[in-house]
N, C-alpha and C. Protein backbone atom coordinates (compact mmCIF):
# COMPACT_ATOMS: atom_id res chain seq x y z
N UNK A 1 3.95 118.24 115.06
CA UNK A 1 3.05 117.13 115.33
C UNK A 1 1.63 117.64 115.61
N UNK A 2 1.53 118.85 116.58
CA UNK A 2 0.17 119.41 116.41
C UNK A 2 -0.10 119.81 115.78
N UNK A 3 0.34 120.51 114.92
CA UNK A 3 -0.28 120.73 113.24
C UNK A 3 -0.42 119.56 112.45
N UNK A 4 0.17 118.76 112.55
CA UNK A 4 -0.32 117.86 111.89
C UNK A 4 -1.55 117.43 112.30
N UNK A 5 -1.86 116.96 113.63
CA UNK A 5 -3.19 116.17 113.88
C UNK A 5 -4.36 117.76 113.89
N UNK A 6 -3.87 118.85 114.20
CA UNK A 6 -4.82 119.75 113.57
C UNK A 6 -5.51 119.17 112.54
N UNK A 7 -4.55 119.56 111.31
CA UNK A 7 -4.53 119.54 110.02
C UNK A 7 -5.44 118.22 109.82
N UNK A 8 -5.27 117.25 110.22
CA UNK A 8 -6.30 116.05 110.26
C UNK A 8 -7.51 115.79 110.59
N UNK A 9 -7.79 116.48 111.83
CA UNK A 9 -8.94 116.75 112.36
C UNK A 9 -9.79 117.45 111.28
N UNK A 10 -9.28 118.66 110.76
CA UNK A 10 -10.09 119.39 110.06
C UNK A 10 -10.28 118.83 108.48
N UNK A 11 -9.51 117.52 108.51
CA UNK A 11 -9.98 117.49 106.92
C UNK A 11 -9.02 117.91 106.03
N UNK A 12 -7.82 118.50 106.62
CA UNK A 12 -7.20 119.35 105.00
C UNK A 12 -5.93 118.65 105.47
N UNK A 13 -5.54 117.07 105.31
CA UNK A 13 -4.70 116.85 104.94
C UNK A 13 -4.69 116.26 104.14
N UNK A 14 -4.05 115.22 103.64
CA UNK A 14 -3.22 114.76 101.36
C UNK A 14 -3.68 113.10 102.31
N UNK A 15 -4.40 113.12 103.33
CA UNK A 15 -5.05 111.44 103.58
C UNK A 15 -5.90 111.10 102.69
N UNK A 16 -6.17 109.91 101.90
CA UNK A 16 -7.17 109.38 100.93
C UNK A 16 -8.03 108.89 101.73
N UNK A 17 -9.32 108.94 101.05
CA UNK A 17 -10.45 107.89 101.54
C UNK A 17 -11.03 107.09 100.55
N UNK A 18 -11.20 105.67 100.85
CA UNK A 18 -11.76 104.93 99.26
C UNK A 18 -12.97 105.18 99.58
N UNK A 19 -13.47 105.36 98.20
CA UNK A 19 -14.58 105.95 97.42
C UNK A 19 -15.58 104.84 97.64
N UNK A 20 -17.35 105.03 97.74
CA UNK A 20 -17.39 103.30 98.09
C UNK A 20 -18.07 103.94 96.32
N UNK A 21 -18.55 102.39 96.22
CA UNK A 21 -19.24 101.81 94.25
C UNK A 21 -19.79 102.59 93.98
N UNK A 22 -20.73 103.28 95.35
CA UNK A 22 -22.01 104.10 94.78
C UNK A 22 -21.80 105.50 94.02
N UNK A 23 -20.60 105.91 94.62
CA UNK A 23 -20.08 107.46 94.41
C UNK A 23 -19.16 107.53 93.14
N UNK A 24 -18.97 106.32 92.95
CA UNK A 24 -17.68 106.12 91.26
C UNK A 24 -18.14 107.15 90.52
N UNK A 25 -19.17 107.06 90.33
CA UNK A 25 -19.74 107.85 89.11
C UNK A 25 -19.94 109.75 89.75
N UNK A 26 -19.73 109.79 90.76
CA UNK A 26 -19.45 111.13 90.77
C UNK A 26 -17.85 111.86 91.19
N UNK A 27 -16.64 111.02 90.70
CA UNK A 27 -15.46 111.52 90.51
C UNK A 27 -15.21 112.09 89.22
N UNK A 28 -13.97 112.70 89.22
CA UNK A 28 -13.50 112.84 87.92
C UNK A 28 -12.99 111.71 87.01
N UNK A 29 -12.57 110.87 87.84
CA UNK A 29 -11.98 109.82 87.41
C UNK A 29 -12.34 109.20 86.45
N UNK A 30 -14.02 108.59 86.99
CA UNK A 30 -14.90 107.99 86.08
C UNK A 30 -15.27 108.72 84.56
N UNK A 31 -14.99 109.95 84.44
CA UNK A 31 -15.11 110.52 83.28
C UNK A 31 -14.14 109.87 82.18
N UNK A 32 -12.93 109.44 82.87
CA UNK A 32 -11.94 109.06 81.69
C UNK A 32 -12.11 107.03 81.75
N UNK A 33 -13.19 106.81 81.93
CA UNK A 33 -12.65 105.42 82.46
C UNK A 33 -13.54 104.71 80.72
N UNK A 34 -12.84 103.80 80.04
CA UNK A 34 -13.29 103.70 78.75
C UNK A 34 -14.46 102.67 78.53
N UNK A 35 -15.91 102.78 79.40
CA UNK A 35 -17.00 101.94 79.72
C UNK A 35 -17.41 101.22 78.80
N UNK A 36 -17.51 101.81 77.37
CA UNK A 36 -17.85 101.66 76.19
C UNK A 36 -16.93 100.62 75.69
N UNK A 37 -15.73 100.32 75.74
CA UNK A 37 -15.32 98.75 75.96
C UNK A 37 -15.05 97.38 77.48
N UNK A 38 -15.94 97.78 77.86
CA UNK A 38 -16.01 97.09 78.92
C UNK A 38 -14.89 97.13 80.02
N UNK A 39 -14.16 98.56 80.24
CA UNK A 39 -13.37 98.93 81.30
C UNK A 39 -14.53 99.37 82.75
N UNK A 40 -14.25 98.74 83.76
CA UNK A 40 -15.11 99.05 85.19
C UNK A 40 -14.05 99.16 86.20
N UNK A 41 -14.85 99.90 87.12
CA UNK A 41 -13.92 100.61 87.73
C UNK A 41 -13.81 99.41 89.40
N UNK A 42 -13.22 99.44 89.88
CA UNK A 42 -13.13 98.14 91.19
C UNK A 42 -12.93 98.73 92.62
N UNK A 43 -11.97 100.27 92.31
CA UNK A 43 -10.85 100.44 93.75
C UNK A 43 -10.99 101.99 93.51
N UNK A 44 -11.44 102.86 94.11
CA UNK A 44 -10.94 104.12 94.00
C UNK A 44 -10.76 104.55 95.19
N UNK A 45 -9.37 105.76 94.97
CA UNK A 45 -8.85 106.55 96.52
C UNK A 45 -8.77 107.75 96.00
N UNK A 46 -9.63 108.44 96.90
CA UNK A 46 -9.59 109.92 96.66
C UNK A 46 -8.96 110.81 97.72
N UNK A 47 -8.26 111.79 97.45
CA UNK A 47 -7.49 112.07 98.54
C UNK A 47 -7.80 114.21 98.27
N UNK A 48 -7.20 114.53 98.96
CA UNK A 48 -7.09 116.26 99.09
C UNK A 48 -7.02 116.88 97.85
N UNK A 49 -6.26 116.55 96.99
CA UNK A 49 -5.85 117.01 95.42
C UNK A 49 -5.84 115.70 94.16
N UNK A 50 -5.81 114.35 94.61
CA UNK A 50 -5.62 113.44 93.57
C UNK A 50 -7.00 112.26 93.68
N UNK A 51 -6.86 111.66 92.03
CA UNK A 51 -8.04 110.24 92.62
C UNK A 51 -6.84 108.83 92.30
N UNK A 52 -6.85 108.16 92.63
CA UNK A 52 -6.19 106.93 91.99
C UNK A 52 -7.57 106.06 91.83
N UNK A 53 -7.72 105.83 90.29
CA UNK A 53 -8.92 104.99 89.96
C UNK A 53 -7.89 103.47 89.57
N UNK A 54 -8.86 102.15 89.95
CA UNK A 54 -8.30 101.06 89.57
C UNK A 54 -9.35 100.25 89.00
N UNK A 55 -8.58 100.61 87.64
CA UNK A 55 -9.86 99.63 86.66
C UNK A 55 -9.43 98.18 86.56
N UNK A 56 -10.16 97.10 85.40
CA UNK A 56 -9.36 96.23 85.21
C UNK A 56 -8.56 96.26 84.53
N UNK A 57 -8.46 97.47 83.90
CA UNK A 57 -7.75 97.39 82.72
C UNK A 57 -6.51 98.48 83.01
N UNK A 58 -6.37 99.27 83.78
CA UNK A 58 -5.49 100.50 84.27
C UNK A 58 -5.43 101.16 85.42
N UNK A 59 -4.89 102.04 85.75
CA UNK A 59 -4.62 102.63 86.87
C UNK A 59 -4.60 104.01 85.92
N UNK A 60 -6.09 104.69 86.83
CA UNK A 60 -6.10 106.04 86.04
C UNK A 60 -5.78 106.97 87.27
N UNK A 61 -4.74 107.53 87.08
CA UNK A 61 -4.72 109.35 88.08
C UNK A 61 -4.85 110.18 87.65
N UNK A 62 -5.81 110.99 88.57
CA UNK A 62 -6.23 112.34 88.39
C UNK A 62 -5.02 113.08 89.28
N UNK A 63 -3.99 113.67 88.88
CA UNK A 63 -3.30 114.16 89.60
C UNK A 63 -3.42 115.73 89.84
N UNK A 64 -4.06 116.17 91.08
CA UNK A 64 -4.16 117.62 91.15
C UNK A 64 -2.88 118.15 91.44
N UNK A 65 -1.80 117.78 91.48
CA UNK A 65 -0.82 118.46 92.52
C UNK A 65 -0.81 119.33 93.87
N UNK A 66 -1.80 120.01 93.81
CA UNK A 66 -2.29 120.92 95.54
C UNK A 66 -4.05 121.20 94.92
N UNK A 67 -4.46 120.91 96.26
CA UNK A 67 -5.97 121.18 96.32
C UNK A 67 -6.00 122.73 96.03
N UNK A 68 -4.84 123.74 96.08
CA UNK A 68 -5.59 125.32 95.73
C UNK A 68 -6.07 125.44 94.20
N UNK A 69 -5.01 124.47 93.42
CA UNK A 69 -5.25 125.19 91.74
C UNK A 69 -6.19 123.94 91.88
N UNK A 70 -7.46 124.64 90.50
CA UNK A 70 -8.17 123.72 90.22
C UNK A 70 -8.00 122.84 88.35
N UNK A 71 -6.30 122.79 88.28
CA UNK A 71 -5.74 122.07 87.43
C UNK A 71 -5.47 120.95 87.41
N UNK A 72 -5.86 120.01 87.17
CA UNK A 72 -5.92 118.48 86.59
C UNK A 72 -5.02 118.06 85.66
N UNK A 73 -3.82 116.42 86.19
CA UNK A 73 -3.00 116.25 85.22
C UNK A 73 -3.70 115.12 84.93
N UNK A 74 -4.17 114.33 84.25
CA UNK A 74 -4.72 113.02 84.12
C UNK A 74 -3.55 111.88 83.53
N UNK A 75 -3.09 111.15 83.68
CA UNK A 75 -2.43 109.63 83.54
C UNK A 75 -3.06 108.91 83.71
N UNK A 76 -2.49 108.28 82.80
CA UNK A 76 -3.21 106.52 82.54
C UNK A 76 -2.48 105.67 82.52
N UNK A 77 -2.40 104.76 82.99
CA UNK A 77 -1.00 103.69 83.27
C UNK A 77 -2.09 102.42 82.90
N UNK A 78 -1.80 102.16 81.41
CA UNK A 78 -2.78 100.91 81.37
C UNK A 78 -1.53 99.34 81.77
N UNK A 79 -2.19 98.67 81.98
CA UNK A 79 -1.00 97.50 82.59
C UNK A 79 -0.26 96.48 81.87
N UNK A 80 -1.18 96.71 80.30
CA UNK A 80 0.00 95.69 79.43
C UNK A 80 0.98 96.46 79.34
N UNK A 81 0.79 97.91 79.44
CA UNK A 81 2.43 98.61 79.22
C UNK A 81 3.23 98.72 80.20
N UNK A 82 2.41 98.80 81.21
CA UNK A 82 3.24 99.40 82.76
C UNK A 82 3.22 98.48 83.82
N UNK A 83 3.82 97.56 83.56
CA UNK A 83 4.02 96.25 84.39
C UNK A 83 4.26 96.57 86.12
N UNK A 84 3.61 96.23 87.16
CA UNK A 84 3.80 96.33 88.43
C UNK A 84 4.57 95.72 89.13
N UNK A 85 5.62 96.15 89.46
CA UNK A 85 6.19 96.18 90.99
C UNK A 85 6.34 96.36 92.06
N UNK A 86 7.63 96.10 92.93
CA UNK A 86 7.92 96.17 94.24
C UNK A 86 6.79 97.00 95.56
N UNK A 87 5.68 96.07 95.61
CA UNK A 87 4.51 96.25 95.65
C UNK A 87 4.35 96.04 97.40
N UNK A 88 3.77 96.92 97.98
CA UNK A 88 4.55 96.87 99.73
C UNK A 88 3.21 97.54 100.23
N UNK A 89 3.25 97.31 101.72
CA UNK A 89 1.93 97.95 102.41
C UNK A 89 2.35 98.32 103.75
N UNK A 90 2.24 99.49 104.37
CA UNK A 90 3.26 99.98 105.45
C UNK A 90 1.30 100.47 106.32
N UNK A 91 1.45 99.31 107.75
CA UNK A 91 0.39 99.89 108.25
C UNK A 91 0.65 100.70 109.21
N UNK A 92 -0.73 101.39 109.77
CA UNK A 92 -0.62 102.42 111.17
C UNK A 92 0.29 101.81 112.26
N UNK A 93 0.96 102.35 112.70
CA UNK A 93 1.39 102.46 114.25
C UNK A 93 0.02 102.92 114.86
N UNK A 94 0.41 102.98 116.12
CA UNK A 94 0.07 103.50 117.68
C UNK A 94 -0.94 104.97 117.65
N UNK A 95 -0.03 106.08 116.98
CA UNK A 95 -0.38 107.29 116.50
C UNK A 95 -0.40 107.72 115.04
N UNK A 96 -0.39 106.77 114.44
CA UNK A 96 -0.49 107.03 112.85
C UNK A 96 -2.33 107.33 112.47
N UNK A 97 -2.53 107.75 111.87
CA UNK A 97 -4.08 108.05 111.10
C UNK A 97 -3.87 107.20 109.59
N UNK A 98 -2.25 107.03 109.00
CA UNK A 98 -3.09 106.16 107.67
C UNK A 98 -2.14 105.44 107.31
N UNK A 99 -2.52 104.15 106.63
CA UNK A 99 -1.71 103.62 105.68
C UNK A 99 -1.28 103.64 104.47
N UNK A 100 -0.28 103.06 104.42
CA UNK A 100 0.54 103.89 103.12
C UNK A 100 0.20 102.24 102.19
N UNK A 101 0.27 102.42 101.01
CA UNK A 101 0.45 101.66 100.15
C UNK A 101 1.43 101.79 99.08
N UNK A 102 2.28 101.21 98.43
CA UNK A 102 3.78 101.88 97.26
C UNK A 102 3.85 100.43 96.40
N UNK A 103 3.71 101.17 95.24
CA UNK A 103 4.07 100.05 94.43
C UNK A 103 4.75 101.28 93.19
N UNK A 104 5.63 100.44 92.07
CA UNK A 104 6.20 101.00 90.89
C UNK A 104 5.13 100.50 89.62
N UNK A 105 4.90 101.25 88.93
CA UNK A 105 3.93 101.14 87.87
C UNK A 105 4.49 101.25 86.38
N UNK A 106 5.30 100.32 86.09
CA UNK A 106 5.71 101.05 84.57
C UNK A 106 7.53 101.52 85.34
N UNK A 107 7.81 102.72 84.86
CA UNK A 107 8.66 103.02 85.72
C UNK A 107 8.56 104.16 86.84
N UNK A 108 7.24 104.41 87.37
CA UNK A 108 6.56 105.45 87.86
C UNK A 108 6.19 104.80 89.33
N UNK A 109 7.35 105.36 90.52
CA UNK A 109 7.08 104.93 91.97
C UNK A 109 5.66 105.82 92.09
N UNK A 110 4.46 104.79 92.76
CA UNK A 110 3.76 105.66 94.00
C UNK A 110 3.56 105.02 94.95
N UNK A 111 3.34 106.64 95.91
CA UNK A 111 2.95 105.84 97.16
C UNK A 111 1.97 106.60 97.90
N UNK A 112 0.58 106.11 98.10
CA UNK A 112 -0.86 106.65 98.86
C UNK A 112 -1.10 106.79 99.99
N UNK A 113 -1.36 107.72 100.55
CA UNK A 113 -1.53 107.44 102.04
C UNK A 113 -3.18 106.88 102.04
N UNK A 114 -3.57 106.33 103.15
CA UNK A 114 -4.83 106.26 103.26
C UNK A 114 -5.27 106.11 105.02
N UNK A 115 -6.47 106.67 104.71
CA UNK A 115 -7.19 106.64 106.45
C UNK A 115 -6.99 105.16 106.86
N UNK A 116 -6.44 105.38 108.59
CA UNK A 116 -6.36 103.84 108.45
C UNK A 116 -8.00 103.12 108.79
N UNK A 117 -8.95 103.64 108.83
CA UNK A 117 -10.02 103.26 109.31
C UNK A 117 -10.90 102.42 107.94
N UNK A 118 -9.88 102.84 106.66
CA UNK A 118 -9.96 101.71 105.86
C UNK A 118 -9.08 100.69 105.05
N UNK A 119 -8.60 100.19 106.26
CA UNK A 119 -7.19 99.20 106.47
C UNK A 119 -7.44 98.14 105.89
N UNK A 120 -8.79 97.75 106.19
CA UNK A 120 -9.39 96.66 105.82
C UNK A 120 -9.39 96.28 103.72
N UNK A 121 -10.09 97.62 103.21
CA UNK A 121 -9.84 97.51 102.22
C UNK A 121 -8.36 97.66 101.46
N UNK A 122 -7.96 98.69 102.14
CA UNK A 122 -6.67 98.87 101.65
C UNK A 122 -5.73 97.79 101.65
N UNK A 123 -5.94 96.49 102.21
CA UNK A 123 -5.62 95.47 102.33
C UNK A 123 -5.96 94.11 100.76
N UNK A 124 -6.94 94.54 100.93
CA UNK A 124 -7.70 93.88 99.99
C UNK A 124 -7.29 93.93 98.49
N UNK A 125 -6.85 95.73 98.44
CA UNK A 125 -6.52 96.21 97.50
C UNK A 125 -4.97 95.50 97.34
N UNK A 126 -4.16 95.82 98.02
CA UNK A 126 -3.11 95.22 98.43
C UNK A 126 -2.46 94.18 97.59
N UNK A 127 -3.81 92.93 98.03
CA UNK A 127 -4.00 91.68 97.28
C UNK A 127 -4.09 91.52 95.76
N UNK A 128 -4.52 92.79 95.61
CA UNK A 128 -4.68 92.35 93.90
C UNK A 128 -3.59 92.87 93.46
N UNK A 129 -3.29 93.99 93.90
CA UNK A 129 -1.86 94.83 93.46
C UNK A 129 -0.45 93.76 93.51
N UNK A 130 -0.69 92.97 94.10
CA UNK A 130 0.35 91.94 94.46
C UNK A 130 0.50 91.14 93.40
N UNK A 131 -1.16 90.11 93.39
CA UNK A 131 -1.13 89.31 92.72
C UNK A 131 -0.97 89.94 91.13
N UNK A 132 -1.23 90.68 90.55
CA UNK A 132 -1.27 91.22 89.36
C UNK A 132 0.15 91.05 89.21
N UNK A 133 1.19 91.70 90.25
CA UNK A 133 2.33 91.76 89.45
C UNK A 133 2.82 90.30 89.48
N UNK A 134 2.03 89.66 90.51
CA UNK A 134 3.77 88.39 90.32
C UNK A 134 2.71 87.42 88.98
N UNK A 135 1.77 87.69 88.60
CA UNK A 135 1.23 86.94 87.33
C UNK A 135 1.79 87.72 86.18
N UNK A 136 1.86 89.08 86.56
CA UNK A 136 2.58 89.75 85.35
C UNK A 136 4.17 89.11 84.83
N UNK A 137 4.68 88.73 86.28
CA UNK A 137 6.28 88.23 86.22
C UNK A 137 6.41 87.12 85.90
N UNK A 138 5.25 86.04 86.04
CA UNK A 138 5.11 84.64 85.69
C UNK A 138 4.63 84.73 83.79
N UNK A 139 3.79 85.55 83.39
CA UNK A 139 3.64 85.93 81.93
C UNK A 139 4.97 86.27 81.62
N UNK A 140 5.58 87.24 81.94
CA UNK A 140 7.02 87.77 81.05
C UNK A 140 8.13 86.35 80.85
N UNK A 141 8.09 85.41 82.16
CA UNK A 141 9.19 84.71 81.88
C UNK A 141 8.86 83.75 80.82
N UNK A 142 6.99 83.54 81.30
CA UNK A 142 6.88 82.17 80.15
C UNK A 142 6.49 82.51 78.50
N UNK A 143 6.32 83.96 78.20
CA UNK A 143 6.30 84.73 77.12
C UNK A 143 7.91 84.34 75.76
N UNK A 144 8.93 84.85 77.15
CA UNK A 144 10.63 84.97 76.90
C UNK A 144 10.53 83.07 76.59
N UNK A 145 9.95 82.30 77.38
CA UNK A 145 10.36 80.99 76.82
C UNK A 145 10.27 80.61 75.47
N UNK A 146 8.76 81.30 74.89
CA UNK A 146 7.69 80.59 74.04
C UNK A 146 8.84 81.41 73.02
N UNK A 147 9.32 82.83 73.08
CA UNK A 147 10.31 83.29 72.34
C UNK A 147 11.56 82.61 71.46
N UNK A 148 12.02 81.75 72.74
CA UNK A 148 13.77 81.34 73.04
C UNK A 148 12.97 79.99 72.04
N UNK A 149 11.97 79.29 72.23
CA UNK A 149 11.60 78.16 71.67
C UNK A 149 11.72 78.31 70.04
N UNK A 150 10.60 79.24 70.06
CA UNK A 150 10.57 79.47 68.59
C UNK A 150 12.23 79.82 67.59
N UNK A 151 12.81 80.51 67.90
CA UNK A 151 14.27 80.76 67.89
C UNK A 151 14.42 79.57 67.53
N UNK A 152 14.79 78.62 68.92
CA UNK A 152 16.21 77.55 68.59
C UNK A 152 15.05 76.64 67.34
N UNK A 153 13.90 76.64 67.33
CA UNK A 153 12.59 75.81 66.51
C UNK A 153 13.43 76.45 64.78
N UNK A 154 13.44 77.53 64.36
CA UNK A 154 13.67 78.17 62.98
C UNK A 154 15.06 78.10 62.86
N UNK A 155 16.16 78.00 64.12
CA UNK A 155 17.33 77.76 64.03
C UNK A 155 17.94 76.32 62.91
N UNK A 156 16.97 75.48 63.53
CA UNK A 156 16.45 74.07 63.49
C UNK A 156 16.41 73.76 62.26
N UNK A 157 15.19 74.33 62.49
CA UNK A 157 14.79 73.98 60.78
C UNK A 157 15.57 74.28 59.97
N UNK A 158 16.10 75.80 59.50
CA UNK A 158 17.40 76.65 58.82
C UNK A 158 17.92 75.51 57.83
N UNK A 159 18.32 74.78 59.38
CA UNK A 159 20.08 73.43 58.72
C UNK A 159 19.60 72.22 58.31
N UNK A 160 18.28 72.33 57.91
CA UNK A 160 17.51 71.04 57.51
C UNK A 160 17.27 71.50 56.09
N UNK A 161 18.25 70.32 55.26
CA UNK A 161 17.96 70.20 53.79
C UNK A 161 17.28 69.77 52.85
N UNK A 162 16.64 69.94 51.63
CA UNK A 162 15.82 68.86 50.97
C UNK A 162 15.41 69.60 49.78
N UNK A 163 15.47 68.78 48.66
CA UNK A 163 15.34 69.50 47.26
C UNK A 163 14.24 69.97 46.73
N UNK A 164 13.21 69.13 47.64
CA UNK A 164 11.71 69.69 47.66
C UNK A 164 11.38 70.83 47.66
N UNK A 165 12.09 71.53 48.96
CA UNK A 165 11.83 72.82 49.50
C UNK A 165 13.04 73.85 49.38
N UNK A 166 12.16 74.60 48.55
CA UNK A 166 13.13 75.80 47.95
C UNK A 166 13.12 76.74 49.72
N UNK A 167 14.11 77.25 49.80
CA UNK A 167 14.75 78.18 50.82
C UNK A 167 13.35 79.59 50.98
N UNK A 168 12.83 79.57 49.68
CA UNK A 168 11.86 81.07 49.64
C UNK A 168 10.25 80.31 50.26
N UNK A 169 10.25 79.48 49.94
CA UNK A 169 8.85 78.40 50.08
C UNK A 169 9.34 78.23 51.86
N UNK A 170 10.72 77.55 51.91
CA UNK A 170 10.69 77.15 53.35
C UNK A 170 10.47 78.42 54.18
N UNK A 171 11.08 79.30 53.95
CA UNK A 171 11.50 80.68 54.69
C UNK A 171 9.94 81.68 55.25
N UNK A 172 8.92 81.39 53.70
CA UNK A 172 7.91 81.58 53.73
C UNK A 172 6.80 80.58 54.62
N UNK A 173 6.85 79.45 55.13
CA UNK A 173 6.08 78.57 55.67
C UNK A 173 6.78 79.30 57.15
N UNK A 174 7.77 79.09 57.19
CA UNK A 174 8.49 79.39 58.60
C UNK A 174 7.99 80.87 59.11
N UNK A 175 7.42 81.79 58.47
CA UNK A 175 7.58 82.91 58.57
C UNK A 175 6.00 83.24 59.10
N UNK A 176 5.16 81.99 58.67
CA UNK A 176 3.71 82.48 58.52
C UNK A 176 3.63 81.35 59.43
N UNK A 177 4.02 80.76 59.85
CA UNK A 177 3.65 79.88 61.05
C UNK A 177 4.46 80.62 62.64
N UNK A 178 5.32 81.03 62.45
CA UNK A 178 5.87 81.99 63.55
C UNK A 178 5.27 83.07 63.69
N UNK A 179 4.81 83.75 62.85
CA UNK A 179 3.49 85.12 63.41
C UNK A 179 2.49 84.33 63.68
N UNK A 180 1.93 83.35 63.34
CA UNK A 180 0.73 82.68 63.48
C UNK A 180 0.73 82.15 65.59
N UNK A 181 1.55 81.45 65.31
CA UNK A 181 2.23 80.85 66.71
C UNK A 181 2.23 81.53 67.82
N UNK A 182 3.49 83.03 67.35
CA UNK A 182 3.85 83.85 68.36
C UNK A 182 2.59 84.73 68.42
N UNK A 183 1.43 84.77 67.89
CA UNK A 183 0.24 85.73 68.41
C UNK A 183 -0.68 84.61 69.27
N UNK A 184 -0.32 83.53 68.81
CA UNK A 184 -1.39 82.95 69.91
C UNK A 184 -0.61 82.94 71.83
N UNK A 185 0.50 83.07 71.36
CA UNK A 185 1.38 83.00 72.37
C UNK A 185 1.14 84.14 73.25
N UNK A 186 1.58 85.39 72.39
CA UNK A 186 0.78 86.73 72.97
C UNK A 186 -0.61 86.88 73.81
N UNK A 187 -0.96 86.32 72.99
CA UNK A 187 -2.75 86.08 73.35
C UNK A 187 -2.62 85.57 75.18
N UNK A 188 -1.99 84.10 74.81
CA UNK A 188 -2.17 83.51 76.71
C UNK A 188 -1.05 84.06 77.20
N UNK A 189 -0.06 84.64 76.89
CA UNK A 189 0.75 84.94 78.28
C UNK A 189 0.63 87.03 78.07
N UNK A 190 0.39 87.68 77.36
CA UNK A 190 0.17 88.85 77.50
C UNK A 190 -0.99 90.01 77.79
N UNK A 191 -0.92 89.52 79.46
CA UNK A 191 -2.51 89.90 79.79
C UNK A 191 -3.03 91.48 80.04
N UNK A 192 -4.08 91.56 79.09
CA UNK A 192 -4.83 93.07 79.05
C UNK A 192 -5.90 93.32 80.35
N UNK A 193 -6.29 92.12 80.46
CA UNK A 193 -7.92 92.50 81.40
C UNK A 193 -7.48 91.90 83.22
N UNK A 194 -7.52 92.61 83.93
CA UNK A 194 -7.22 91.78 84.90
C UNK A 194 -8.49 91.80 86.25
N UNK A 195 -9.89 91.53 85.35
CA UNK A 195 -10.94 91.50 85.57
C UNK A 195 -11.17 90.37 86.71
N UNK A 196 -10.38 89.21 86.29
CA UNK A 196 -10.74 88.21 87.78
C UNK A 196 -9.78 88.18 88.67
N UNK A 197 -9.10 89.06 89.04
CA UNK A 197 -8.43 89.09 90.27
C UNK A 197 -9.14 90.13 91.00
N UNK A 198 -9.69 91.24 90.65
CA UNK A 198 -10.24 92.40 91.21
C UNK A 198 -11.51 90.93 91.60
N UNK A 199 -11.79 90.46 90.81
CA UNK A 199 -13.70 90.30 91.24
C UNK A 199 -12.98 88.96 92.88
N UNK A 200 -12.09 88.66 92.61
CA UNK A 200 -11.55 86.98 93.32
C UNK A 200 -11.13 88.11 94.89
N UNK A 201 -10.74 89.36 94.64
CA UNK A 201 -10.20 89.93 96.00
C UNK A 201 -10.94 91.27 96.43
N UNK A 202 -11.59 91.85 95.59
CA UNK A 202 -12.49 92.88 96.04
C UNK A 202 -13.78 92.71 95.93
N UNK A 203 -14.70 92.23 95.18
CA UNK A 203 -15.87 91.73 95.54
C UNK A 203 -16.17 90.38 95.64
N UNK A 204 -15.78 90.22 96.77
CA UNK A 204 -16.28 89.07 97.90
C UNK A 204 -17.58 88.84 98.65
């Protein structure tokens, strides 16, 4: 325990501190962040060996593994692929120095410590990490509907006869109206940018 709060005192423990706006641009992080299509950066935690950057568009880590090597793993967890979960916030006790934050990313658990003296944000952050996933979970189910629709919709049609319509003509209308359909479908329930929840919970 006294090594630990040593170890704290002096600075050399694996505690994060968020980064404030002004300093973004002097991480590593920001090197990989893709500006040039309108990716910005919202949330960063920098800690002893790692950065966790939070764009709108991804969750970039700089993963050092130990502050001695000066080797860099970089990941990118962009969020149409790596859907968020079981998303939790564990604050200070009495004698604690930080809060933890854990969520699953894709299929990739983490979990951050952070100073608790920025509880406040880490809170904030919290909020979006939350809301992202349960809009992510509200997209997947109503995605799977627009799916199941279209289905029993071509099922439908299939057993519907008429001498008019040759099977290659029908098959072909059916075929170019279901990619047509299911991309607009994509479009509103499969979300890339998650630009207004960061702006609705971190810049306030």
């Amino acid at each position: 325990m006294l090594k630990k709060l040593a170890s704290d005192a002096l600075g050399l423990s694996d505690i994060g501190v968020v980064v404030p706006k002004s300093d973004f641009d002097k991480t590593e992080a920001d090197d990989f962040v893709m500006h040039e299509t309108g990716e910005v950066i919202y949330f960063l935690i920098k800690t002893k060996a790692d950065e966790y950057c939070f764009t709108n568009k991804a969750l970039i880590h700089v993963d050092g593994k130990n502050a001695i090597s000066k080797k860099r793993m970089l990941r990118r967890y962009d969020y149409v692929y790596h859907p968020i979960t079981e998303v939790a916030l564990e604050t200070a006790g009495t004698i604690d120095l930080d809060v933890e934050i854990k969520f699953t990313i894709g299929n990739i658990p983490l979990s951050i410590d952070i100073h608790k003296k920025f509880a406040t944000e880490i809170k904030d952050l919290y909020k979006v990490i939350h809301a992202i996933s349960m809009e992510m979970k509200e997209n997947a189910k109503k995605y799977e509907i627009a799916q199941s629709s279209l289905n029993y919709a071509a099922q439908s049609i299939g057993k519907m006869e008429s001498r008019e319509v040759t099977p290659a003509g029908s098959f072909e209308e059916i075929t170019r109206f279901a990619t047509d359909w299911m991309m607009d479908q994509k479009h509103k329930y499969v979300k890339k940018d998650f630009a207004d929840l960061f702006e609705l919970y971190i810049n306030q």
